[in-house]
N, C-alpha and C. Protein backbone atom coordinates (compact mmCIF):
# COMPACT_ATOMS: atom_id res chain seq x y z
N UNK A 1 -78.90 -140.95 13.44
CA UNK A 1 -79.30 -140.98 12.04
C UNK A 1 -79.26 -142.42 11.54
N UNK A 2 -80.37 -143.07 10.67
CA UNK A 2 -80.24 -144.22 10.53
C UNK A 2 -79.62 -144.47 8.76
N UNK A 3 -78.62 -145.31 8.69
CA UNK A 3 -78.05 -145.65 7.15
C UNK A 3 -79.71 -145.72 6.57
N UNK A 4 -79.49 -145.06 5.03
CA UNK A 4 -80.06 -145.15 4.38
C UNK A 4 -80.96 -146.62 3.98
N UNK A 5 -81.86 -147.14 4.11
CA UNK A 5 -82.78 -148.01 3.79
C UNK A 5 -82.70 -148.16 2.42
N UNK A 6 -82.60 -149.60 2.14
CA UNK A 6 -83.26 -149.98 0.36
C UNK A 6 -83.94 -151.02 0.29
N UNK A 7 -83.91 -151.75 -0.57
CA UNK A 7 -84.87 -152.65 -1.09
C UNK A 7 -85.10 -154.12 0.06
N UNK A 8 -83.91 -154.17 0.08
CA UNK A 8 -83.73 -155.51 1.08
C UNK A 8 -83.93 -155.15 2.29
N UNK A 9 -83.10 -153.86 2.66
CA UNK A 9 -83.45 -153.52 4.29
C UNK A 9 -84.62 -152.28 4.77
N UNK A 10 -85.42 -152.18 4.22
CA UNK A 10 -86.54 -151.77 4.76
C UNK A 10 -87.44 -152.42 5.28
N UNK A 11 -87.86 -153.70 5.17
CA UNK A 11 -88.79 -154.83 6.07
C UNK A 11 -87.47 -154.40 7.37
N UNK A 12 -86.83 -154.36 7.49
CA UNK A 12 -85.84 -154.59 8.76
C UNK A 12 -86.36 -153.85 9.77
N UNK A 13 -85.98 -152.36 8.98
CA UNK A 13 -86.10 -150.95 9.64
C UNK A 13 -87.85 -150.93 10.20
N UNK A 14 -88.63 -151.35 9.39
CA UNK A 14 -89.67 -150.92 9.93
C UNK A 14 -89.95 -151.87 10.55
N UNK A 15 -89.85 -153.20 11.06
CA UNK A 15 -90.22 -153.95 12.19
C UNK A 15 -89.01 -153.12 13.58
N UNK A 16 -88.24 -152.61 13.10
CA UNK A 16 -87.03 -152.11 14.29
C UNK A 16 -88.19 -151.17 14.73
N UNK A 17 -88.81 -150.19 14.23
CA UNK A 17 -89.30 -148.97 14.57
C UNK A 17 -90.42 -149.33 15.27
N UNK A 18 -91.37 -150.54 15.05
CA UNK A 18 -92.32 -151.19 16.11
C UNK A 18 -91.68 -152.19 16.79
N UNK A 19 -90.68 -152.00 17.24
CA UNK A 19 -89.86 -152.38 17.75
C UNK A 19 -90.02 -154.33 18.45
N UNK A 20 -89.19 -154.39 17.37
CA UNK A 20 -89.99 -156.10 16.73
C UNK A 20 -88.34 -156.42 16.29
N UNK A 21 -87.57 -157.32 16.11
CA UNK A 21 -86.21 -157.80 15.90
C UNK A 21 -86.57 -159.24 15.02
N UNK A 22 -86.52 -158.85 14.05
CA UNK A 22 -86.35 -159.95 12.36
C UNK A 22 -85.03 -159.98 11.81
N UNK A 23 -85.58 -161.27 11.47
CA UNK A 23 -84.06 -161.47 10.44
C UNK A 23 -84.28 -162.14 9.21
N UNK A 24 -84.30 -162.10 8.35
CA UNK A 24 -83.95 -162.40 7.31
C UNK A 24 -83.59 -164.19 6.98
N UNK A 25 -84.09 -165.18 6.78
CA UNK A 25 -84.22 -166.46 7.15
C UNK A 25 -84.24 -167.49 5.61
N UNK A 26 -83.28 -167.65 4.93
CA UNK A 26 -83.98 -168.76 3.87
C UNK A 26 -84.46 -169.53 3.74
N UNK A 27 -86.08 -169.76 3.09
CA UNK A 27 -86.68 -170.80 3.35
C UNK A 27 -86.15 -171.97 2.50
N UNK A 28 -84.91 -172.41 1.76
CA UNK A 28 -84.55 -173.68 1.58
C UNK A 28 -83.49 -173.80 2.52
N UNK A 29 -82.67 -173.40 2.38
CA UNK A 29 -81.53 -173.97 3.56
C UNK A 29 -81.53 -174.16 4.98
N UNK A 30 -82.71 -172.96 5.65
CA UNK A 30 -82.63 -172.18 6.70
C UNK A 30 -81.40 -171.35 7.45
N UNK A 31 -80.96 -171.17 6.27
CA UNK A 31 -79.88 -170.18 6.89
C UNK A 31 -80.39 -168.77 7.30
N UNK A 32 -79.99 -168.14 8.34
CA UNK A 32 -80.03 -166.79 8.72
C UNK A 32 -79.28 -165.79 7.72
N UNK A 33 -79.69 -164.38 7.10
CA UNK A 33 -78.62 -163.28 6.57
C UNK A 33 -78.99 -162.18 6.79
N UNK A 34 -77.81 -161.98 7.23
CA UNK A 34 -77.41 -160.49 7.42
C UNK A 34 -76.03 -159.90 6.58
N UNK A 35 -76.28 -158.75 6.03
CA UNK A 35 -77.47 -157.94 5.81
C UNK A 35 -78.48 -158.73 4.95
N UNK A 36 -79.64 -157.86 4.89
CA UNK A 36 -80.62 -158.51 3.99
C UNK A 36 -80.24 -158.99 2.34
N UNK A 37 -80.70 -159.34 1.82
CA UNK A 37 -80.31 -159.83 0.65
C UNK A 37 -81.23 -160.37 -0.58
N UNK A 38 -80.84 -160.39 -1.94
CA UNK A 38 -82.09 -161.37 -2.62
C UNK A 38 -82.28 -162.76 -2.36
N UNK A 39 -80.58 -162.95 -2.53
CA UNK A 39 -80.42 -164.67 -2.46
C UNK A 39 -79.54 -165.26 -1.28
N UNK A 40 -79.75 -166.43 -1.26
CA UNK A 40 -79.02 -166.97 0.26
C UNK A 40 -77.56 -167.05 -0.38
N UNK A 41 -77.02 -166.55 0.17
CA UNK A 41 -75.11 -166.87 0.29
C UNK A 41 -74.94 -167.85 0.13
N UNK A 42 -75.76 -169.26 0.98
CA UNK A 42 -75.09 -170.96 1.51
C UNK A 42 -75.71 -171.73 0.24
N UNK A 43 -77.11 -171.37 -0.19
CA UNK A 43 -77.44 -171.98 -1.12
C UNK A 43 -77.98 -171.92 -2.47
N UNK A 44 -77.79 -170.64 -2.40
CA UNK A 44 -78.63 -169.37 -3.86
C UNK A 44 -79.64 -169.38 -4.48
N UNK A 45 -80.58 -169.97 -2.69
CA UNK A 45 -82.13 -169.67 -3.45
C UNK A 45 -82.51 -167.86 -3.04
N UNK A 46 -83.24 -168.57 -4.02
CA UNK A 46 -84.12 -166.86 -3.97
C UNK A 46 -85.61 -167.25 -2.99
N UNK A 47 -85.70 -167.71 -2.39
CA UNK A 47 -86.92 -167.99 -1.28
C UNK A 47 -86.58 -167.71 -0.01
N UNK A 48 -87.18 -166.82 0.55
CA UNK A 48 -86.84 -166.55 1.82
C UNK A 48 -88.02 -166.01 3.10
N UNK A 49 -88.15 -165.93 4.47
CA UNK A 49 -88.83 -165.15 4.95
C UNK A 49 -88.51 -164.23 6.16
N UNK A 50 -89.11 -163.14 6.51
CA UNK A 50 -88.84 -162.75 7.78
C UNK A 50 -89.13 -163.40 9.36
N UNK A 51 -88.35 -163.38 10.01
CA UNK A 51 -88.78 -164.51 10.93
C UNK A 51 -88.36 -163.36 12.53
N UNK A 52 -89.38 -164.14 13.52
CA UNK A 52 -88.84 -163.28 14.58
C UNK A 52 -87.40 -163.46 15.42
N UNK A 53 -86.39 -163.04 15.95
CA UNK A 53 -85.36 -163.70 16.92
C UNK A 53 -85.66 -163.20 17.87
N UNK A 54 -84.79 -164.17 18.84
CA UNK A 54 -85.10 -163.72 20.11
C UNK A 54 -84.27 -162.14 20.98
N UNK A 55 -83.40 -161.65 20.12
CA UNK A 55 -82.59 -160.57 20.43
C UNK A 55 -81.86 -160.81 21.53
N UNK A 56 -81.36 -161.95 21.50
CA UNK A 56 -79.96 -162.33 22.73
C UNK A 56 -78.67 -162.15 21.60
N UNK A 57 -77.46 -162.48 22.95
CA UNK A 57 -76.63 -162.34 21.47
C UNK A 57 -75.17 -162.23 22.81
N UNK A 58 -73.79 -162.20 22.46
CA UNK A 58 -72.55 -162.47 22.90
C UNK A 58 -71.91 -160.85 22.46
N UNK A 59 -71.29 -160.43 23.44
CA UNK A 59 -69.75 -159.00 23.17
C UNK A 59 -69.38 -159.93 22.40
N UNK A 60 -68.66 -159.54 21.45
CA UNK A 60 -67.93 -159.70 20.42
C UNK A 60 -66.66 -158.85 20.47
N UNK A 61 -67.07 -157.32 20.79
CA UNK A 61 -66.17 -156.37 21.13
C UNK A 61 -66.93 -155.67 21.23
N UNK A 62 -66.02 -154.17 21.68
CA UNK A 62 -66.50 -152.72 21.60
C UNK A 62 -65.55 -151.61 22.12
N UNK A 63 -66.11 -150.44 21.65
CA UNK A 63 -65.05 -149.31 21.66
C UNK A 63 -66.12 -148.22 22.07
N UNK A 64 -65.18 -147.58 22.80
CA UNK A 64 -65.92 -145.98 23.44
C UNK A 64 -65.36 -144.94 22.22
N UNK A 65 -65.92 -144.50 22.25
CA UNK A 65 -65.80 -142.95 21.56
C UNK A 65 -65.79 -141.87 22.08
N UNK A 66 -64.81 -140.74 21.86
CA UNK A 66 -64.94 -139.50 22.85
C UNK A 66 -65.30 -138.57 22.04
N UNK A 67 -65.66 -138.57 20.71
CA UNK A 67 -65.92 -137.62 19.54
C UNK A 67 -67.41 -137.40 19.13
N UNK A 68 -68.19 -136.52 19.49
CA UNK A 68 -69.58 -136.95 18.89
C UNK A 68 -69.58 -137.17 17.28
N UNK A 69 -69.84 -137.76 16.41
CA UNK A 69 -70.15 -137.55 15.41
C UNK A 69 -71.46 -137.85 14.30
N UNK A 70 -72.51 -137.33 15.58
CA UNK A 70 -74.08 -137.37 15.15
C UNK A 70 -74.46 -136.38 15.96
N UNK A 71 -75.89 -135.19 15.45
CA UNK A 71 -76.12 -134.57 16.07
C UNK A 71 -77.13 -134.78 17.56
N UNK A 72 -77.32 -134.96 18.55
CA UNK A 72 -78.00 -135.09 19.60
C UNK A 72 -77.38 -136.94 20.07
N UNK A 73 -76.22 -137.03 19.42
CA UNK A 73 -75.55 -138.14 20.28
C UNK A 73 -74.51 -137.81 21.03
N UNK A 74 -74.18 -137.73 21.91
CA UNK A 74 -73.00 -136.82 22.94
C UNK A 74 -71.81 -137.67 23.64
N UNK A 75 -71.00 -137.78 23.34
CA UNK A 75 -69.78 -138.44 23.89
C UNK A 75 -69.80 -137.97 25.20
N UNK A 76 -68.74 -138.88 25.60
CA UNK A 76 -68.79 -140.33 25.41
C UNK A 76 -69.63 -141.30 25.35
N UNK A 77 -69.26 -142.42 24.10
CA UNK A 77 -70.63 -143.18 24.24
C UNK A 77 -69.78 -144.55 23.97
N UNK A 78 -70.31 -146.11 24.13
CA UNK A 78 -70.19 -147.22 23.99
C UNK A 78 -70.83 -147.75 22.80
N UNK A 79 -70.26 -148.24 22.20
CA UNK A 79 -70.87 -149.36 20.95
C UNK A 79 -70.21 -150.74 20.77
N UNK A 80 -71.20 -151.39 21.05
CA UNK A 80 -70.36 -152.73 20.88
C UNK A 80 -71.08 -153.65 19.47
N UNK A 81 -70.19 -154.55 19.33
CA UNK A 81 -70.69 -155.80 18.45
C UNK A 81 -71.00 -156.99 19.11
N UNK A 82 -72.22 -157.49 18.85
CA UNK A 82 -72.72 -158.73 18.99
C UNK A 82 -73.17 -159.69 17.77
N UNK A 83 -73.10 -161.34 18.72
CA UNK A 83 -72.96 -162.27 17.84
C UNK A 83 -73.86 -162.41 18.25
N UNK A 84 -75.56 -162.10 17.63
CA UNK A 84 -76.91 -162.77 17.76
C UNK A 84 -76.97 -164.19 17.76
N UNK A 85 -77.70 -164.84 18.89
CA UNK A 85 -78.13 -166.43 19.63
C UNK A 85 -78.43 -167.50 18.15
N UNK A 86 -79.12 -166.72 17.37
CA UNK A 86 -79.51 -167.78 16.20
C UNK A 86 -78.34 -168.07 15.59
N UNK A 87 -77.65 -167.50 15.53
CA UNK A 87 -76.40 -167.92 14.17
C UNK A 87 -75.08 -167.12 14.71
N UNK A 88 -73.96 -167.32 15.38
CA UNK A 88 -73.03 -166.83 15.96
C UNK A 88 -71.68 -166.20 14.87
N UNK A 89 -72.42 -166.19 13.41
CA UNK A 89 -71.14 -165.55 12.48
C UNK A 89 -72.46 -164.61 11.73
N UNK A 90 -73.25 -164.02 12.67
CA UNK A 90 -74.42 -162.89 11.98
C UNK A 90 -74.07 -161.90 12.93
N UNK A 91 -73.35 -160.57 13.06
CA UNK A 91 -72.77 -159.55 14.36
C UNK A 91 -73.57 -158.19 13.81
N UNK A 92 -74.10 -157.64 14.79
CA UNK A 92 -74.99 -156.66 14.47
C UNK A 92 -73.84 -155.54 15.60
N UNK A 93 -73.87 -154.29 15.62
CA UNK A 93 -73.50 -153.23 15.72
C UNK A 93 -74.37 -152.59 16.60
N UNK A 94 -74.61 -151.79 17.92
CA UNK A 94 -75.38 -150.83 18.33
C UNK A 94 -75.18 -150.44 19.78
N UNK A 95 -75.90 -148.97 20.06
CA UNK A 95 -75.47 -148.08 21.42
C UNK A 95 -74.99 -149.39 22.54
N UNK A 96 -74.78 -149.17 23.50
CA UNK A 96 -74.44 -150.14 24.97
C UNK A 96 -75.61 -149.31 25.82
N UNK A 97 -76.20 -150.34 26.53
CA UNK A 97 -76.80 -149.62 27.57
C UNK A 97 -77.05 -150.31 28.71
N UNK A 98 -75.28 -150.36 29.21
CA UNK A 98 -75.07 -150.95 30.70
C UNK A 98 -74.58 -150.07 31.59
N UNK A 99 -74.63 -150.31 32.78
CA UNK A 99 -73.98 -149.33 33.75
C UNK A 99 -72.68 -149.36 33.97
N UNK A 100 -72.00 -150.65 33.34
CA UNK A 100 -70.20 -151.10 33.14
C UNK A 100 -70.21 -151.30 32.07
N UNK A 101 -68.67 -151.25 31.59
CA UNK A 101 -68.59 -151.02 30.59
C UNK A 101 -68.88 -153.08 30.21
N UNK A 102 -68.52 -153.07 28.71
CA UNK A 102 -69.47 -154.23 28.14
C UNK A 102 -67.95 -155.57 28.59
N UNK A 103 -68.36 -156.80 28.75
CA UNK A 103 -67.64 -157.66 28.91
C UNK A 103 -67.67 -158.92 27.53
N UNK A 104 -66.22 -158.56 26.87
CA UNK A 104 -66.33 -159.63 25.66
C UNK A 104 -66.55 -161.43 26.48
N UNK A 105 -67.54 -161.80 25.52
CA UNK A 105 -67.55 -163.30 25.86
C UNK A 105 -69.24 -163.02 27.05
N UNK A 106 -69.76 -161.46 27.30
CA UNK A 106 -70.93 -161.67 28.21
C UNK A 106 -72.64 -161.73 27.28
N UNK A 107 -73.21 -162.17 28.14
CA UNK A 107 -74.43 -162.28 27.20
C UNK A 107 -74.99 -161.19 27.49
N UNK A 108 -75.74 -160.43 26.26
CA UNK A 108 -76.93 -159.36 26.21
C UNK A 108 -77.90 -159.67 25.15
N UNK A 109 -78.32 -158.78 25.57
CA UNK A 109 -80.41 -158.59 25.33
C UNK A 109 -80.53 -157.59 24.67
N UNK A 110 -80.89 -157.49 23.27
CA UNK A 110 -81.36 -156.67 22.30
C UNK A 110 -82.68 -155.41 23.07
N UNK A 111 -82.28 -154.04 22.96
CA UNK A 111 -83.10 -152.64 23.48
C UNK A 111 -83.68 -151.77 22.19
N UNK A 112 -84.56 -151.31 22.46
CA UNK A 112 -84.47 -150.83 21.09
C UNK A 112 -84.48 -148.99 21.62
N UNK A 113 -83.93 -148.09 20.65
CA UNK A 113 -83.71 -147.11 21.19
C UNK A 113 -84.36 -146.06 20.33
N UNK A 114 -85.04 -145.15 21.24
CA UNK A 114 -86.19 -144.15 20.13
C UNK A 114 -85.48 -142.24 20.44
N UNK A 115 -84.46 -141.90 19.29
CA UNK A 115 -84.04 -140.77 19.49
C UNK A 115 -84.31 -139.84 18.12
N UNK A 116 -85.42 -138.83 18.29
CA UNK A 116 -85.23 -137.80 17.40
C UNK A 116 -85.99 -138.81 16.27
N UNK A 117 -87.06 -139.29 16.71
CA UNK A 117 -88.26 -139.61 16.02
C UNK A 117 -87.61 -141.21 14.87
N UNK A 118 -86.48 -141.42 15.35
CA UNK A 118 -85.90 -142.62 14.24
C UNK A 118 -85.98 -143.52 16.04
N UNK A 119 -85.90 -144.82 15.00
CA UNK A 119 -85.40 -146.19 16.52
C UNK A 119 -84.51 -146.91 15.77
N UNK A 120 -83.18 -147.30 16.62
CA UNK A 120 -82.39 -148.09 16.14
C UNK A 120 -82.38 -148.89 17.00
N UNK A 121 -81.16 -150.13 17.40
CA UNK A 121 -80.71 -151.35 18.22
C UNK A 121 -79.89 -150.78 19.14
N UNK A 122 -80.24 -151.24 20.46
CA UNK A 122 -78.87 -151.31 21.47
C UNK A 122 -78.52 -152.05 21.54
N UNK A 123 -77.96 -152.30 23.02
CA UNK A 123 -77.58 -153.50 23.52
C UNK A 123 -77.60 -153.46 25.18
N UNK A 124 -77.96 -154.36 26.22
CA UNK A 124 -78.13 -154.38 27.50
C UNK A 124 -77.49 -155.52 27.83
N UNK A 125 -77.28 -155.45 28.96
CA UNK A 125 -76.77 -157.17 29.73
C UNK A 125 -77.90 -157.69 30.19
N UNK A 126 -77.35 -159.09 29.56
CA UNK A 126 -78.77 -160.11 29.56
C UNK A 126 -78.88 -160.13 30.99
């Protein structure tokens, strides 16, 4: 099930679903934000654009779960956090989809995952 979409994060969701990885970019500072936003955090313009990344990114951490708590997601499952390549204090959240379990400090490669007609983010080893 995907969090509810609003104003700021719907450009997100629907480049995720053509499965396309944007971020959110201010055009005065060039700072990266996540989550989406009106104004930049670093410099409080209101100018900004969507820009493509490359969907690399660092374990940060992660935790298994033995509890399903979504319908047609089935435990046990892996979720880790990553520190996306453009900006290393921007950590995105999503499934694991390695054959070991995830190694903090290893590099992975942004997947995109299509279940029950929604697509969200994984994560793979680069």
């Amino acid at each position: 099930m995907i969090p509810g979409a609003d104003r700021d994060s719907t450009p997100w969701w629907e480049a995720v679903a053509r499965h396309e990885l944007v971020q959110q970019r201010c055009d005065d500072c060039g700072r990266w934000r996540w989550p989406p936003r009106a104004i930049c955090g670093e410099c409080g313009s209101f100018a900004w654009s969507w820009q493509s990344i490359s969907g690399d990114g660092t374990v940060l951490g992660w935790i298994r779960t033995h509890h399903s708590f979504l319908p047609g997601l089935d435990a046990p499952y892996v979720t880790v956090e990553v520190a996306i390549a453009e900006q290393d204090d921007i950590t995105m959240i999503g499934s694991w989809h390695g054959d070991h379990d995830p190694t903090i400090g290893a590099p992975v490669r942004a997947t995109f995952v299509d279940r029950g007609g929604e697509t969200t983010i994984g994560w793979s080893p680069a």
